[in-house]
Protein backbone atom coordinates (compact mmCIF):
# COMPACT_ATOMS: atom_id res chain seq x y z
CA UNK A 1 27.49 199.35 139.65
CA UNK A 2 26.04 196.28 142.09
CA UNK A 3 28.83 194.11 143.35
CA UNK A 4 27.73 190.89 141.55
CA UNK A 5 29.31 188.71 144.24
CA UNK A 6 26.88 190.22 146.36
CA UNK A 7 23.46 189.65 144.29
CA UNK A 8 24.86 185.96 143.54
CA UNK A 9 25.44 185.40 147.43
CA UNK A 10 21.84 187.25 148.86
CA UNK A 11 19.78 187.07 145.57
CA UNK A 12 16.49 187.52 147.68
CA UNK A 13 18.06 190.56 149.57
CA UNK A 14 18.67 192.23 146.17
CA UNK A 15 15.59 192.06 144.45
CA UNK A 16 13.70 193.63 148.37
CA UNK A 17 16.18 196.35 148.24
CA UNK A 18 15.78 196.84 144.61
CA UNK A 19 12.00 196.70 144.47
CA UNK A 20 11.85 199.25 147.81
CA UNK A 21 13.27 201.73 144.68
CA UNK A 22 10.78 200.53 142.15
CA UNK A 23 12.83 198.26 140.01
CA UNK A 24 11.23 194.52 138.76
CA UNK A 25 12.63 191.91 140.98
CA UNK A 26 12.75 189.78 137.40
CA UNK A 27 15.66 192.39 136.66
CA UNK A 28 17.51 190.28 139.00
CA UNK A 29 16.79 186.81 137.54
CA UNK A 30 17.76 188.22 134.51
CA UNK A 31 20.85 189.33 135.56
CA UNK A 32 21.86 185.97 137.36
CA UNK A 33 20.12 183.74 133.76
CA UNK A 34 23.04 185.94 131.82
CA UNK A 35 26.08 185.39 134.71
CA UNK A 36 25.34 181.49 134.83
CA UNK A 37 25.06 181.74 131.17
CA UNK A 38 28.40 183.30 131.15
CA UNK A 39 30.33 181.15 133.89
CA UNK A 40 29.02 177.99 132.55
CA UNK A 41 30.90 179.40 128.67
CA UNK A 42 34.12 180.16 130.35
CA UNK A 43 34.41 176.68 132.47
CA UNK A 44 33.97 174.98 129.25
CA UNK A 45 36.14 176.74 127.09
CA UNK A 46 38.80 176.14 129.99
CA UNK A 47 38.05 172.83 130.10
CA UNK A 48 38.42 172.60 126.36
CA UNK A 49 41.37 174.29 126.18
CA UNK A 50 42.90 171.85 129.18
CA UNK A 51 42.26 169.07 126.95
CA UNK A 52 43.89 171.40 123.56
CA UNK A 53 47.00 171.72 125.53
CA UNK A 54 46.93 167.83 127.34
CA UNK A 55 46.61 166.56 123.50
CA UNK A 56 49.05 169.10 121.74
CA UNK A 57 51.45 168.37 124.42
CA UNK A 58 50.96 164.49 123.72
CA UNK A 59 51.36 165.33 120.04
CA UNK A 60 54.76 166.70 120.35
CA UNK A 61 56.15 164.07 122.58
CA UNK A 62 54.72 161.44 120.13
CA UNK A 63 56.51 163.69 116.63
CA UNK A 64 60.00 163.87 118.70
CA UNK A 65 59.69 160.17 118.64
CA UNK A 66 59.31 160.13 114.88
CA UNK A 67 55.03 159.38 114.69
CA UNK A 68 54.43 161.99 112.29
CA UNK A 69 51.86 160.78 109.38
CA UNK A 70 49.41 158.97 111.85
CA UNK A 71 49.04 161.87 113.95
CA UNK A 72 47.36 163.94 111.03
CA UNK A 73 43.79 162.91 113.04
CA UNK A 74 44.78 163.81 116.10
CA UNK A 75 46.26 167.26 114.80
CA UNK A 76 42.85 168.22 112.83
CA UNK A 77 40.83 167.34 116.09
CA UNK A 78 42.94 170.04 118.11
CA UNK A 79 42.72 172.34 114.96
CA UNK A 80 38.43 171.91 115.89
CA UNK A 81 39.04 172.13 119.41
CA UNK A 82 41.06 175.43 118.80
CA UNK A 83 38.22 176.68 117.09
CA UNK A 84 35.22 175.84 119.02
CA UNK A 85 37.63 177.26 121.74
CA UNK A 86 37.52 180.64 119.72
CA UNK A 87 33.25 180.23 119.46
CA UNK A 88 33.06 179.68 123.14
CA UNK A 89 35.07 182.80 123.98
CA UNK A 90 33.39 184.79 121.36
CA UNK A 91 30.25 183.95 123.13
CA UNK A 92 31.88 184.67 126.27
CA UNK A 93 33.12 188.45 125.43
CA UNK A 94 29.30 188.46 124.35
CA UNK A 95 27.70 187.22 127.86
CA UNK A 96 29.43 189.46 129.30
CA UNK A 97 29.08 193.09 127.39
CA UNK A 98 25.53 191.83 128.43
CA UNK A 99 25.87 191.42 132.04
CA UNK A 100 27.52 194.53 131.80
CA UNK A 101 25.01 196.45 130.31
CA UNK A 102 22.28 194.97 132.86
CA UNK A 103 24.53 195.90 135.40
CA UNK A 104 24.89 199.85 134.43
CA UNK A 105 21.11 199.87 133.91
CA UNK A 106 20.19 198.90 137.89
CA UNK A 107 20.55 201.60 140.37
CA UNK A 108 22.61 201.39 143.85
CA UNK A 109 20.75 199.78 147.10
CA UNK A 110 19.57 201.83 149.21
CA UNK A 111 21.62 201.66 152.50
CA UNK A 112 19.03 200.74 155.59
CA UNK A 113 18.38 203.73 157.31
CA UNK A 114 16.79 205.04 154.26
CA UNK A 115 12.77 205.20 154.65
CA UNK A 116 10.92 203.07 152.15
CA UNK A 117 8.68 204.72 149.75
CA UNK A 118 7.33 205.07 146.19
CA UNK A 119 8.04 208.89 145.42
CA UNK A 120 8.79 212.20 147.33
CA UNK A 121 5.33 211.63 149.80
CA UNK A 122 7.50 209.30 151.64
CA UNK A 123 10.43 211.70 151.96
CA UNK A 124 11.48 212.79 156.19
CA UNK A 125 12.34 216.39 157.11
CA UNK A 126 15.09 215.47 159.40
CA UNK A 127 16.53 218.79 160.63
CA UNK A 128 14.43 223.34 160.37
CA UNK A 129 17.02 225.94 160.37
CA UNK A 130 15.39 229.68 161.33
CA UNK A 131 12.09 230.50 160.42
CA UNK A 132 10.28 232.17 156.97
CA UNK A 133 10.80 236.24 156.60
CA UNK A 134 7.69 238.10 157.01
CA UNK A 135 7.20 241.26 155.52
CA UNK A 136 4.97 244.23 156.15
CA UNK A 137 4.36 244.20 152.34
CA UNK A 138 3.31 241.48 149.86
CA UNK A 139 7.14 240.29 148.83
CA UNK A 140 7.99 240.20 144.93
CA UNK A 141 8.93 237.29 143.27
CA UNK A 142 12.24 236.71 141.53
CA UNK A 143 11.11 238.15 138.00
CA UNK A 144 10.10 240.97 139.21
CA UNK A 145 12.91 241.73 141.46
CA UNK A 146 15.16 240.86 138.31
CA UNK A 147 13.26 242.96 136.17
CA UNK A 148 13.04 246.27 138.26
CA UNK A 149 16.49 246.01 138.91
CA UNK A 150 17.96 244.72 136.02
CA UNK A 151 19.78 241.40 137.08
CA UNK A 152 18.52 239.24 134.30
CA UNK A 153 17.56 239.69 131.18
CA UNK A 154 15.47 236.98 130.51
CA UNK A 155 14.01 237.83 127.17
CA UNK A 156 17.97 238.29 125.78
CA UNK A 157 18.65 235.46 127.19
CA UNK A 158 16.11 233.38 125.51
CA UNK A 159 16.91 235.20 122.53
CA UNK A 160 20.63 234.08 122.34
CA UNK A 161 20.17 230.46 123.41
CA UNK A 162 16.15 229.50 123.80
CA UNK A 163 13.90 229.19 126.99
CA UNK A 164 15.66 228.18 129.71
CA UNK A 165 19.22 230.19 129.28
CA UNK A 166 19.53 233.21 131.67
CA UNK A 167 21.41 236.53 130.63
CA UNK A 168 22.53 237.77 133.91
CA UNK A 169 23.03 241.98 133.46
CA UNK A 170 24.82 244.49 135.72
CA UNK A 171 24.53 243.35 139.38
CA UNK A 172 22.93 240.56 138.73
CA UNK A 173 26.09 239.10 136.74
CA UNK A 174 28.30 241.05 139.63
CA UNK A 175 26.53 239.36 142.61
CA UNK A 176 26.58 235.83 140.89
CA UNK A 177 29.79 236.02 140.60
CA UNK A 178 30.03 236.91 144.31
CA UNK A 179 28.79 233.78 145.21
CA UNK A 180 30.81 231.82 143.25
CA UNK A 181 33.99 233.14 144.96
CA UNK A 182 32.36 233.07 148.24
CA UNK A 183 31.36 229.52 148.13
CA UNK A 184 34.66 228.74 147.24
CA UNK A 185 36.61 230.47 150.08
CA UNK A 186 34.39 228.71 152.42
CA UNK A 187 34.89 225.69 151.52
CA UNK A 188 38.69 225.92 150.79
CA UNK A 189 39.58 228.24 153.62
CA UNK A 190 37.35 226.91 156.19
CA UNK A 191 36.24 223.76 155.37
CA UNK A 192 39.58 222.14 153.87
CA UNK A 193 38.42 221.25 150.47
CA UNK A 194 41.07 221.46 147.54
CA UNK A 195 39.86 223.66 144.34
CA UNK A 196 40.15 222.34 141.04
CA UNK A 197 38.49 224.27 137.59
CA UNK A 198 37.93 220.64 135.77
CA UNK A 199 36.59 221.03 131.94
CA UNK A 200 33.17 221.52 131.36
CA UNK A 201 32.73 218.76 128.77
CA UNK A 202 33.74 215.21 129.28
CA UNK A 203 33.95 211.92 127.92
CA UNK A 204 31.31 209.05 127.47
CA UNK A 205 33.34 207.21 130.24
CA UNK A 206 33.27 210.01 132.78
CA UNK A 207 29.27 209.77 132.57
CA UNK A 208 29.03 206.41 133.04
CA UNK A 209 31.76 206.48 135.97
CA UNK A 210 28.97 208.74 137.76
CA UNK A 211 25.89 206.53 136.66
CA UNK A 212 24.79 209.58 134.14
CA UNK A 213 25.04 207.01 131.53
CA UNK A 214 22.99 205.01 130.25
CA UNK A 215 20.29 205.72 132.66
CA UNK A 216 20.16 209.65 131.78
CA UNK A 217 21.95 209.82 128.12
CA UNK A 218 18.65 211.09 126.57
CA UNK A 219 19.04 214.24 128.92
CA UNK A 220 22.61 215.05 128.39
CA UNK A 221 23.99 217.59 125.50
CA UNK A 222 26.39 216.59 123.16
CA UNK A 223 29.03 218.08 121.80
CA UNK A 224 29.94 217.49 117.74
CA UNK A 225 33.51 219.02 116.79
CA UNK A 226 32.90 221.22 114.07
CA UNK A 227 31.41 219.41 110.94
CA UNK A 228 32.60 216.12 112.05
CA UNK A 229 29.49 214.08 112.82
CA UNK A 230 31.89 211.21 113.78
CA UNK A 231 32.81 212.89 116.87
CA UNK A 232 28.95 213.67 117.73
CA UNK A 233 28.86 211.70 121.05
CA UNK A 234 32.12 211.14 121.64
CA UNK A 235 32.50 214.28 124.47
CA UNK A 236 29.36 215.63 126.84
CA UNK A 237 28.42 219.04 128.28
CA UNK A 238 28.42 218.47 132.00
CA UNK A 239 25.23 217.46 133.94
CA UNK A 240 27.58 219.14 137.14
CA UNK A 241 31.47 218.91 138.40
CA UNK A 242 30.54 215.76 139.91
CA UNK A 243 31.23 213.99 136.62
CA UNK A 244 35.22 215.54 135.79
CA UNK A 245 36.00 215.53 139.60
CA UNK A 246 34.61 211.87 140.95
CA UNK A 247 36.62 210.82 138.12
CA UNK A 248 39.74 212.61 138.56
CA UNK A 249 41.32 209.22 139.53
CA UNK A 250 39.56 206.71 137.77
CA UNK A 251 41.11 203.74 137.29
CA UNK A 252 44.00 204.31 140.05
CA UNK A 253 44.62 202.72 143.46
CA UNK A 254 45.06 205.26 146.07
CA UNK A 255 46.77 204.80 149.42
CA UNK A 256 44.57 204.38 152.63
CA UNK A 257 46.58 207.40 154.20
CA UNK A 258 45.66 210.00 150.91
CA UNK A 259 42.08 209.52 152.20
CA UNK A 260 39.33 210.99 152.61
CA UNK A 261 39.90 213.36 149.15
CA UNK A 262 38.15 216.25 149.39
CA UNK A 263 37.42 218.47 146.12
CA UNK A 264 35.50 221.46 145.55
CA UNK A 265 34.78 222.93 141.80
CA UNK A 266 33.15 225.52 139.77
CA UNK A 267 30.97 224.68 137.34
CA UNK A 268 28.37 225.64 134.69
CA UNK A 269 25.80 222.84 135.08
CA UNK A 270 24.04 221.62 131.57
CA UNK A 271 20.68 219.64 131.44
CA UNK A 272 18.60 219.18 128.81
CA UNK A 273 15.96 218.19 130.55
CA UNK A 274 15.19 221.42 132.50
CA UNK A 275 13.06 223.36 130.55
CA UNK A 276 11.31 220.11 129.00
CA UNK A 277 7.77 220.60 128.25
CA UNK A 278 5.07 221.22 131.18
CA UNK A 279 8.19 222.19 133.36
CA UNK A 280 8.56 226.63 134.21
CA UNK A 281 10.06 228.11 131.58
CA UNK A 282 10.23 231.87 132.48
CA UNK A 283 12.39 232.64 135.72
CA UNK A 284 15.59 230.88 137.35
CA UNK A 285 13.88 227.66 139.29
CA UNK A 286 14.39 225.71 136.17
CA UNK A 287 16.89 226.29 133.24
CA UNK A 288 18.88 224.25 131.46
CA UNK A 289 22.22 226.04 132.01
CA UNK A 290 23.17 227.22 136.06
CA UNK A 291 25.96 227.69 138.08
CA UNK A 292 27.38 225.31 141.32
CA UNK A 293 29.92 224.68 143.66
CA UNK A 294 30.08 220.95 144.22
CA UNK A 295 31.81 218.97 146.18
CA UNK A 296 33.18 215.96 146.43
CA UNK A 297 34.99 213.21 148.49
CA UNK A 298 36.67 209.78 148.48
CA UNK A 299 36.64 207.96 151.51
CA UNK A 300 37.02 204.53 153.27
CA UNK A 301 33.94 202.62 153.75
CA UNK A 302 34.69 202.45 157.29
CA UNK A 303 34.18 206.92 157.07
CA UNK A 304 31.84 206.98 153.89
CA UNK A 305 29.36 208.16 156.29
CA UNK A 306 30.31 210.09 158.90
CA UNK A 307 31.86 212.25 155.49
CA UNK A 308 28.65 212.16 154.33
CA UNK A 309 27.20 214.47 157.73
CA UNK A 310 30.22 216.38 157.27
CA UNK A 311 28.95 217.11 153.69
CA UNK A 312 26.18 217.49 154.90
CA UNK A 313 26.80 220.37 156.99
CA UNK A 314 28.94 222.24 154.62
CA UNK A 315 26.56 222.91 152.36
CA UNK A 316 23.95 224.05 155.59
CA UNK A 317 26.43 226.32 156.24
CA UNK A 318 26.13 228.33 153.03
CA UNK A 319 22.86 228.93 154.35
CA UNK A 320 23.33 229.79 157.44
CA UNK A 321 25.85 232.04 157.13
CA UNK A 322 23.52 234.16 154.61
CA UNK A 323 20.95 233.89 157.03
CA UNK A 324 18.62 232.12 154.81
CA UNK A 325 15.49 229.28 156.13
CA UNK A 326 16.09 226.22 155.61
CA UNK A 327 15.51 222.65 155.96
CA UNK A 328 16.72 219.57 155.55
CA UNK A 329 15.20 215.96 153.55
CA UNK A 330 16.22 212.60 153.60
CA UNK A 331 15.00 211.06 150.82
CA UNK A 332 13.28 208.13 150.50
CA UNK A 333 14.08 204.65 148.54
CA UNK A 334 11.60 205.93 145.73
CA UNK A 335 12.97 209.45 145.35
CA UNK A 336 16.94 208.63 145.33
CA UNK A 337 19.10 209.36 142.77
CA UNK A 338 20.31 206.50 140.91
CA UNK A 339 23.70 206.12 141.87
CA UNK A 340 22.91 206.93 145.25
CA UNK A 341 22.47 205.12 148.86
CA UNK A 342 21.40 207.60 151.06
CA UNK A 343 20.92 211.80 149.64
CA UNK A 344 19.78 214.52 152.06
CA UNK A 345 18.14 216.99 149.95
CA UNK A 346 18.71 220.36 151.38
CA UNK A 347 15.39 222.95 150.47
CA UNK A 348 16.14 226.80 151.09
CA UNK A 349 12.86 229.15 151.58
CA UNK A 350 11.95 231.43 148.87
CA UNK A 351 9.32 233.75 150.12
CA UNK A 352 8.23 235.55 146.57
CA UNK A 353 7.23 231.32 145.69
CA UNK A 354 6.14 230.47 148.72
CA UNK A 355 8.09 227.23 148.71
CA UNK A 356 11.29 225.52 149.30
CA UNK A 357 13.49 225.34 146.65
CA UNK A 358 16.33 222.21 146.38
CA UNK A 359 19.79 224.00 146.22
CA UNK A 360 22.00 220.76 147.55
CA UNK A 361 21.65 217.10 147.22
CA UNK A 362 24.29 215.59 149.30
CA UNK A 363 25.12 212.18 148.77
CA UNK A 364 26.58 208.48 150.04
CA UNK A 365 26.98 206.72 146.26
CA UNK A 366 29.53 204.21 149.04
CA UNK A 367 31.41 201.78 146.14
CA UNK A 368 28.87 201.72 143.14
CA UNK A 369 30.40 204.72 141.36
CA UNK A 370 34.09 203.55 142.38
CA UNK A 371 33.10 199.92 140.93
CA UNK A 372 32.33 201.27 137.64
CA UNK A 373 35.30 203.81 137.54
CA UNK A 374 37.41 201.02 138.34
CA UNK A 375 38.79 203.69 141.46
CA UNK A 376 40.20 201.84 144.25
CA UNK A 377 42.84 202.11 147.64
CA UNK A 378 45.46 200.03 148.62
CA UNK A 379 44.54 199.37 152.29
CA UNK A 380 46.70 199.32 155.30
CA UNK A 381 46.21 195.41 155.16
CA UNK A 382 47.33 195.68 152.17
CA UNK A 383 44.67 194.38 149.84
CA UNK A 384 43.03 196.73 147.21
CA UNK A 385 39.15 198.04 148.34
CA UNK A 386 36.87 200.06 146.73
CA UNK A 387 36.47 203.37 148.11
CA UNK A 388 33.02 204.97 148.70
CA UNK A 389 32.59 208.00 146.96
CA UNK A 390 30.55 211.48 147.83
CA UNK A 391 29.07 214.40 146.07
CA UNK A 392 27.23 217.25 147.43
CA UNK A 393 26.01 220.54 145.83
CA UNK A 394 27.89 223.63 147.82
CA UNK A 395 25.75 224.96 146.69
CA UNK A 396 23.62 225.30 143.31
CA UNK A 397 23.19 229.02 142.52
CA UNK A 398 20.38 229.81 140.63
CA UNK A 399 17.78 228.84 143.42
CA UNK A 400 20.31 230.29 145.87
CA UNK A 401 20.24 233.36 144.27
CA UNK A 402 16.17 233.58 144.09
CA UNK A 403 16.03 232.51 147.74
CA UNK A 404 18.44 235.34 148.45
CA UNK A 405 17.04 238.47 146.33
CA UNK A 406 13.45 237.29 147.70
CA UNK A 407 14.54 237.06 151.55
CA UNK A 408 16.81 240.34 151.53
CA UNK A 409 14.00 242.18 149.41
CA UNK A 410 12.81 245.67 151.03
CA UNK A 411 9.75 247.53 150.65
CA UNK A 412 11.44 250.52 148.21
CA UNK A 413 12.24 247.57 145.56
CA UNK A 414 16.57 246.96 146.70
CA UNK A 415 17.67 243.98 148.34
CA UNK A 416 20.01 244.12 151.08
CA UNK A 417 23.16 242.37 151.11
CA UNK A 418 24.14 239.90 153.68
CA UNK A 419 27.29 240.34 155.64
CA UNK A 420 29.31 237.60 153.80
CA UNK A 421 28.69 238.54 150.46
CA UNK A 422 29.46 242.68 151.22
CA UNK A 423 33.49 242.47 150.39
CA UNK A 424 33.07 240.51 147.40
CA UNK A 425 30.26 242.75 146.16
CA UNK A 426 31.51 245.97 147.51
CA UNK A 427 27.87 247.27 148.70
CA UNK A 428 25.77 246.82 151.23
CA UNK A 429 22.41 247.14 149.35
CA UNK A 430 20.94 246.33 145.19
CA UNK A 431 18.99 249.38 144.25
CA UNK A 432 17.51 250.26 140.71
């Protein structure tokens, strides 16, 4: 959520920033129509209810002194003060749900050494790890690979939960679950992150905390208990583990010396929108159900970004320790996530596509996600600041497991392991 102090303060400097990410720059006079609006209600009704209080006071002194029956006028004129008091604040509560609600609807500023631009053309490669595999033979893609050695089951999957659900099968199921551990131990053992398993459905709040809601509610599942329609709504499949674990301390102050907080989680990832219409249906690049390890941190504003390169190169880690291409994009103003300020997209190679694949986003959301969670830290000063707050993927593993299959492919149909992954999978080498 915008600090609102800010947009009153450098109106013209909101609306550039906004429009460099597409938005109207009426969204802002419409925002600052509905604050006036609502600051204008409340000095009234304060001044109203000085002059309530000034004449009840005067009423009192006047009945101790035995006026009684000619005060009957003055007492039914604070009786209508009272009550246009009551429509004022009525109208106040209303102003501002509505400021509110045009404040969740606007995304974060982009911070300024983000490059401007209307979509993904304008996005930098900032950093090439290694080089594409070549082979002496025309590499399989994933599905094939899959198929001939029976690591997913993508017809049984689609027959147990619809396109876009993958049945993992045999080593497929064995070697996903080898990442998952592996990802983990890295980042615990040697990057200092603190596990959590958080639940994998959440409340409404949660998903607006992270700026999932309202912006993306038409892409989120949700969850109905039983035959209860009441509680349709009321609890959400998570989008990823950024939404339990950002808001792990919603609504608390923190102490300056707890931070930075650094998480890591587990997590099936749920989104609807995945295998939407004119998107792939058949293989892993798109599904609406995959596995992640994110990660997440809370940190001063003063570190919020020198966390966020830290971030950063955790998650490049991952892929350089399996030995995997790589590179890195900053995106530009266009192509950010919503509640983001600055988001390096990391792209791994997948030779059987032929194209990069997105397996992190790692991202600066600095205080517009700990504004709307209502998450802040009592500083050393001693006043109470909003902390900026971090998420990164460590990484997804759907893409990261058809960059890997496709890489380590050999000529006989197996895939070779990678070094790191060998004691959690107990092999060297995937053959049919």
């Amino acid at each position: 959520m915008l600090d609102l102090k800010y947009v009153r303060q450098s109106p013209d400097e909101a609306r550039r920033r906004l429009a460099s990410r597409g938005v109207a720059p009426d969204r802002i006079d419409e925002l600052l129509a509905v604050d006036e609006s609502r600051r204008k209600l409340l000095t009234e009704a304060e001044t109203l209810k000085a002059l309530r209080n000034a004449a009840s006071k005067e009423i009192g002194a006047r009945m101790k002194e035995g006026a009684s029956v000619e005060l009957e006028a003055r007492k039914a004129a604070v009786r209508e003060m009272g009550e246009r008091i009551a429509r004022m604040e009525a109208q106040v509560s209303e102003a501002e749900a509505s400021l509110n609600a045009a404040l969740l609807e606007l995304p974060n500023l982009p911070h300024h050494t983000v490059p401007e631009g209307r979509d993904a053309a304008a996005n930098v490669v900032v950093h090439t790890h290694g080089s594409p595999s070549h082979f002496d033979f025309k590499p399989r893609g994933h599905v094939e690979l899959c198929e001939s050695l029976h690591l997913v089951d993508f017809e049984r999957g689609a027959k147990l939960s619809g396109s876009g659900f993958l049945l993992y099968t045999g080593w497929g199921a064995r070697l996903e679950r080898a990442l998952i551990s592996y990802l983990l131990d890295l980042h615990v053992h040697q990057h200092g992150y603190t596990e959590v398993s958080p639940p994998f459905m959440v409340n409404a709040e949660c998903m607006v905390g992270v700026g999932q809601f309202p912006k993306f509610l038409n892409q989120a599942y949700a969850v109905q208990e039983g035959l209860d329609g009441a509680t349709l709504g009321q609890r959400y499949l998570i989008p990823t583990a950024e939404a339990p674990v950002a808001n792990m301390h919603r609504g608390e102050i923190l102490r300056q010396d707890e931070l930075p907080k650094s998480y890591c989680a587990y997590s099936p990832c749920f989104r609807a929108e995945a295998g939407a219409a004119g998107m792939q249906t058949r293989g892993m690049i798109r599904v609406h159900q995959f596995d992640k390890v994110e990660l997440i941190k809370i940190a001063t504003p003063q570190e919020g970004y020198a966390e966020l390169e830290r971030m950063r190169g955790h998650a490049e880690r991952v892929l350089q320790d399996l030995g995997l291409h790589y590179r890195v994009v900053l995106l530009c103003t266009g192509d950010t996530g919503f509640a983001s300020a600055k988001t390096y997209d990391i792209e791994v190679w997948a030779p059987g596509q032929g194209s990069y694949l997105e397996v992190s986003s790692v991202s600066n959301t600095e205080d517009f996600q700990s504004r709307r969670m209502q998450l802040r830290f009592k500083s050393e000063a001693g006043g109470n600041l909003l902390p900026h707050v971090l998420n990164g993927s460590g990484v997804a593993l759907a893409r990261l497991f058809v960059s890997l299959i496709e890489t380590y492919q050999k000529v006989d149909g197996s895939i070779a392991i990678p070094a790191p992954l060998q004691p959690y999978l107990r092999t060297d080498c995937i053959r049919a």
